[in-house]
C-alpha atoms as a PDB file:
ATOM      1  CA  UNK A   1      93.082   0.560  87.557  1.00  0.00           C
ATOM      2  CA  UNK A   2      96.035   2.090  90.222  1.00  0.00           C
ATOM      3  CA  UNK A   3      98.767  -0.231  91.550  1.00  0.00           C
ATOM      4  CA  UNK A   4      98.743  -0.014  94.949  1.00  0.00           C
ATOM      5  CA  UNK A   5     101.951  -1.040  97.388  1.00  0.00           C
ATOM      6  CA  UNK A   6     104.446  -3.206  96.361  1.00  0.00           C
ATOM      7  CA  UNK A   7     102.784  -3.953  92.931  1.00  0.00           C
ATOM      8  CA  UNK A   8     102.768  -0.197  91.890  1.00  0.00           C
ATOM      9  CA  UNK A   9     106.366   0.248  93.761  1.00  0.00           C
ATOM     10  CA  UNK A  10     107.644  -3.169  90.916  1.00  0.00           C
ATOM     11  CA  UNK A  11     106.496  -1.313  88.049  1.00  0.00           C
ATOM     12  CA  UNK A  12     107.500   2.249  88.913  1.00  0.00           C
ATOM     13  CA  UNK A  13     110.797   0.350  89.191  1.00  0.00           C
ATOM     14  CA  UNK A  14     110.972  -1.535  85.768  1.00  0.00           C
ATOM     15  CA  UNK A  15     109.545   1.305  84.106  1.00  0.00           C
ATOM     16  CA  UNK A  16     112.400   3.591  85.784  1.00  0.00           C
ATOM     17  CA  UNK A  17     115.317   0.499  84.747  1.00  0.00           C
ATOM     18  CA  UNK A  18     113.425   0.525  81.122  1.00  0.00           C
ATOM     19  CA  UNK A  19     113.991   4.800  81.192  1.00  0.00           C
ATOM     20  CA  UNK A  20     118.133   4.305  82.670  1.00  0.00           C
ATOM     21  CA  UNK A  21     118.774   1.615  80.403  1.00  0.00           C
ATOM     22  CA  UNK A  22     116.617   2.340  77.073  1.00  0.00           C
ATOM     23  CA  UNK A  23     119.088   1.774  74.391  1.00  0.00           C
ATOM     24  CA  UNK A  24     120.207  -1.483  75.375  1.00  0.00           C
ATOM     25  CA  UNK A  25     116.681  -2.840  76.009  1.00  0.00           C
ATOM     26  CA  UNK A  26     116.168  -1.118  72.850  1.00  0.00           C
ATOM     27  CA  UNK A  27     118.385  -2.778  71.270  1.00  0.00           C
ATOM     28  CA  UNK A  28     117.839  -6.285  72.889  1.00  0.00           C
ATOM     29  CA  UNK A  29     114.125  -6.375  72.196  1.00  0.00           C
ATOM     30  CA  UNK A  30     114.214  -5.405  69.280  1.00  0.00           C
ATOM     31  CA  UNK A  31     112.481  -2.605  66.627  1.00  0.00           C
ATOM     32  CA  UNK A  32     108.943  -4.185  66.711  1.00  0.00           C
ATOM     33  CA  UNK A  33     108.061  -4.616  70.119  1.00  0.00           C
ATOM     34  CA  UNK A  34     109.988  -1.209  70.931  1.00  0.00           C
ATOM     35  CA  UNK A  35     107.766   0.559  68.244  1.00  0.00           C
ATOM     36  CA  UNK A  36     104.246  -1.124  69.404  1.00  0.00           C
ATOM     37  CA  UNK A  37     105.236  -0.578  73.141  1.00  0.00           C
ATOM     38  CA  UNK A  38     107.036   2.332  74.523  1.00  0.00           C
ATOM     39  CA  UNK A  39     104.047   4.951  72.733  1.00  0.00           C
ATOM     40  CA  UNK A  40     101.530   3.330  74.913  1.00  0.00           C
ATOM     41  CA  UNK A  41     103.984   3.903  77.596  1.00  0.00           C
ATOM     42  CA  UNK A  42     104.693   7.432  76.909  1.00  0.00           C
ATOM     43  CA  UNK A  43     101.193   8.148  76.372  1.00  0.00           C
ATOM     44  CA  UNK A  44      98.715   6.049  78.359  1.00  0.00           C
ATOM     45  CA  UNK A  45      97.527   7.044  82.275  1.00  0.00           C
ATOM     46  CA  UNK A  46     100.540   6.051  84.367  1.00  0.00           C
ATOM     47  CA  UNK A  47      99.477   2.756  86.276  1.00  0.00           C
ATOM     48  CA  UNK A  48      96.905   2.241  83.654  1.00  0.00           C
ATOM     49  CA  UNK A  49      95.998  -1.088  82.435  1.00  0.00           C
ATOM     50  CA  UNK A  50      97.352  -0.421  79.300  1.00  0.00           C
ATOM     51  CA  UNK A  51     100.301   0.931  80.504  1.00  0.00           C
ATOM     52  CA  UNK A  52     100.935  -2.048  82.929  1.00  0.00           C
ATOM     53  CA  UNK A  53      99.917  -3.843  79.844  1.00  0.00           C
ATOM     54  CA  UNK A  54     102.843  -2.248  77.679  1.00  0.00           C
ATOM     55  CA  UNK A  55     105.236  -2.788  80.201  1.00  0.00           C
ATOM     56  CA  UNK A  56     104.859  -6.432  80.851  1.00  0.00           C
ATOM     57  CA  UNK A  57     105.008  -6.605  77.035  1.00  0.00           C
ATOM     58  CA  UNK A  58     108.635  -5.264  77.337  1.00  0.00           C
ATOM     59  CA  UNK A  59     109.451  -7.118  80.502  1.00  0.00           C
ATOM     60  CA  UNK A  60     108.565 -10.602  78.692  1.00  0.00           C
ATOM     61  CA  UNK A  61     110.438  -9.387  75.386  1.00  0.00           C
ATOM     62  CA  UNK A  62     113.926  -8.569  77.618  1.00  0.00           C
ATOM     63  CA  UNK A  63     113.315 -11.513  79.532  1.00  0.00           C
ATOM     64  CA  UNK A  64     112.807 -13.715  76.084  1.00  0.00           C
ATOM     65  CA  UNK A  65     116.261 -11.780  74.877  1.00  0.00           C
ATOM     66  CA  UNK A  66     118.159 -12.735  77.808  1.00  0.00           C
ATOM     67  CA  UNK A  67     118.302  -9.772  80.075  1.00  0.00           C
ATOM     68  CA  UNK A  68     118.815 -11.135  83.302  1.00  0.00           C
ATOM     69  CA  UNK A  69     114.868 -11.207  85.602  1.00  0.00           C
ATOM     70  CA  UNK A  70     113.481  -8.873  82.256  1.00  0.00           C
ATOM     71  CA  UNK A  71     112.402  -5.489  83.787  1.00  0.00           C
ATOM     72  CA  UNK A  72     112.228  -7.065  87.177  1.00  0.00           C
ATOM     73  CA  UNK A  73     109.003  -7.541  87.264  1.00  0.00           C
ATOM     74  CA  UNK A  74     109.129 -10.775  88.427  1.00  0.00           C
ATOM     75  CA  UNK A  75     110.596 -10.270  91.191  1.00  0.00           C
ATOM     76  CA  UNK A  76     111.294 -12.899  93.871  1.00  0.00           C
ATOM     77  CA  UNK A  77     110.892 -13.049  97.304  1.00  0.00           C
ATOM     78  CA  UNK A  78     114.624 -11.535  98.725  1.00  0.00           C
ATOM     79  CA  UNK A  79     115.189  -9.888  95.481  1.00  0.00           C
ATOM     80  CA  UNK A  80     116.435  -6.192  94.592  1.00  0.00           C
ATOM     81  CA  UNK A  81     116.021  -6.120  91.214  1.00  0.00           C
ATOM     82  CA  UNK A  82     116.295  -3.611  90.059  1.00  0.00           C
ATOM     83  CA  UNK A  83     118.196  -2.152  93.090  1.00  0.00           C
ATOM     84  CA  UNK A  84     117.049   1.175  95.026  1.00  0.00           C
ATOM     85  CA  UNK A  85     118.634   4.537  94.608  1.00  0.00           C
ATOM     86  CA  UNK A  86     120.801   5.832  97.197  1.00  0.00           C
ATOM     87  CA  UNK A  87     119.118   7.498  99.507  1.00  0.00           C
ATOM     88  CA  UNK A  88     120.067  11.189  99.012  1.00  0.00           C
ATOM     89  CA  UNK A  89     118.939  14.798  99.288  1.00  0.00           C
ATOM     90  CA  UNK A  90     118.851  15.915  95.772  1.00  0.00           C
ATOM     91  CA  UNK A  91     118.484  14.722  92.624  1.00  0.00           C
ATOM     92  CA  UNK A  92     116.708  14.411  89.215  1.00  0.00           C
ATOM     93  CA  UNK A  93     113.636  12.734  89.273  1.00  0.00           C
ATOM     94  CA  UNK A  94     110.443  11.153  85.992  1.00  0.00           C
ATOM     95  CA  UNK A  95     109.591  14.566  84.814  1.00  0.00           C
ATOM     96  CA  UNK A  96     106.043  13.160  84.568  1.00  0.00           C
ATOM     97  CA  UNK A  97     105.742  11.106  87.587  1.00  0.00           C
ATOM     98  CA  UNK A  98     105.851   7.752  84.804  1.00  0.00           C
ATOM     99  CA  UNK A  99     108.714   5.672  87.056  1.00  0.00           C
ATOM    100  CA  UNK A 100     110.603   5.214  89.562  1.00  0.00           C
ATOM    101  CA  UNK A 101     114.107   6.475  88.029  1.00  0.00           C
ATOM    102  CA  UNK A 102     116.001   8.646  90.433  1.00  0.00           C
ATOM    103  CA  UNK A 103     119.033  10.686  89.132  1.00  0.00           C
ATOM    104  CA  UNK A 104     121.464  11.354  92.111  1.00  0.00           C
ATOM    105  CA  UNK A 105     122.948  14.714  92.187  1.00  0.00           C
ATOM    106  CA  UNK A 106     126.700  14.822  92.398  1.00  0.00           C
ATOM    107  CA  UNK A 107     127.074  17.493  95.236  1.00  0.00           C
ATOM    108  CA  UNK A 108     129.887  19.565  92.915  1.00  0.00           C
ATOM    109  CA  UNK A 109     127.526  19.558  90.175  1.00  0.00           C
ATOM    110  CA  UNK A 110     126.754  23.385  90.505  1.00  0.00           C
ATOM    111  CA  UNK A 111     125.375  23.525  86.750  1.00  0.00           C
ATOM    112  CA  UNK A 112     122.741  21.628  87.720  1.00  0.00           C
ATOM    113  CA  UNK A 113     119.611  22.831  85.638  1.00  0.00           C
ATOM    114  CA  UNK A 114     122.229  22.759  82.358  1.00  0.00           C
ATOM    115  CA  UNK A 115     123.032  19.152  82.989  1.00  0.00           C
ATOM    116  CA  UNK A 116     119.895  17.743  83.946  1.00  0.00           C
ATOM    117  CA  UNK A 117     119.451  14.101  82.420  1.00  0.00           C
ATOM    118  CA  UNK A 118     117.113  13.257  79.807  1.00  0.00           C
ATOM    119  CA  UNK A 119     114.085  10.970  79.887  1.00  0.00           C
ATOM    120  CA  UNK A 120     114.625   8.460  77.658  1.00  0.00           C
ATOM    121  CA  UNK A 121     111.115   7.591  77.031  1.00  0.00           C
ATOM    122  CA  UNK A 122     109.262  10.709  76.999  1.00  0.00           C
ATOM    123  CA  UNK A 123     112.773  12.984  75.516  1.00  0.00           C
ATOM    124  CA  UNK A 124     111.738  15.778  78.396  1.00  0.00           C
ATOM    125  CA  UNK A 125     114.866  16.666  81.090  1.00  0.00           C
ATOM    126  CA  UNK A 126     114.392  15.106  84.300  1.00  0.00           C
ATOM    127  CA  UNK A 127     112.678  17.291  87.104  1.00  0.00           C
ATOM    128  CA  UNK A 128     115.794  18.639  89.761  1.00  0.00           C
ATOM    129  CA  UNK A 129     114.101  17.553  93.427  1.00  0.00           C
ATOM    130  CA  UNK A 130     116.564  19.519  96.165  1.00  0.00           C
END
C-alpha cells in the first residue's frame, strides 16, 4: 500500500521529526520499542504497511511517554505539527527518499558536501538538493 495526499505528506513528516529528533525519542520511548521498530523502518518499502505499521508503533510509544501530539501523526484539523521547513533553495534532504526531513543550507556554508548532516535512522549523510 502507498499513502497518497495528506496521509503520505503526515507520515513523511513524523518519520522526518523521528530522523531530526532521534535521540530524544530514543531516549523517551525507550530501548525495546526503539530496537523492534526503527529496523523495520530502515528497512521496509517506504510507505509500506509495515513501515506505516512501525511508525505508528513509535508515534503511540512517544505519545504514551509524553511527547507532546507523539510523531504528529495525529494531527488535528489547524495543526502544524510538526511544522514545515522554510521554504528555501538549497538544502540537505532523506538520502533515501524515507521522510520528509529537510536540512536548510546556511548560505555561508561553502563546505557543504564536508558538513552534510547525518541520517539518524539509516547513519547515511543527507543528499545536498541546490
Amino acid at each position: 500500500m502507498r499513502f497518497r495526499g495528506k496521509s503520505g505528506d503526515a507520515y513523511a513528516d513524523a518519520a522526518g521529526y523521528l530522523c531530526l529528533y532521534a535521540d530524544e525519542i530514543r531516549e523517551a520511548v525507550g530501548d525495546e520499542v526503539w530496537k523492534r521498530e526503527i529496523p523495520v523502518l530502515r528497512d521496509a518499502e517506504p510507505f509500506s504497511d509495515a513501515w506505516a505499521r512501525a511508525l505508528r508503533a513509535v508515534h503511540d510509544a512517544a505519545t504514551a511517554a509524553d511527547i507532546p501530539g507523539g510523531l504528529g501523526l495525529g494531527r488535528t484539523m489547524g495543526g502544524g505539527f510538526p511544522g514545515d521547513p522554510p521554504a528555501r533553495s538549497t538544502g540537505w534532504v532523506c538520502p533515501a527518499g524515507r521522510c520528509s526531513r529537510v536540512v536548510v543550507r546556511n548560505a555561508a556554508d561553502d563546505h557543504a558536501r564536508a558538513s552534510a548532516p547525518r541520517c539518524e535512522l539509516s547513519g547515511q549523510p543527507m543528499r545536498l538538493v541546490e
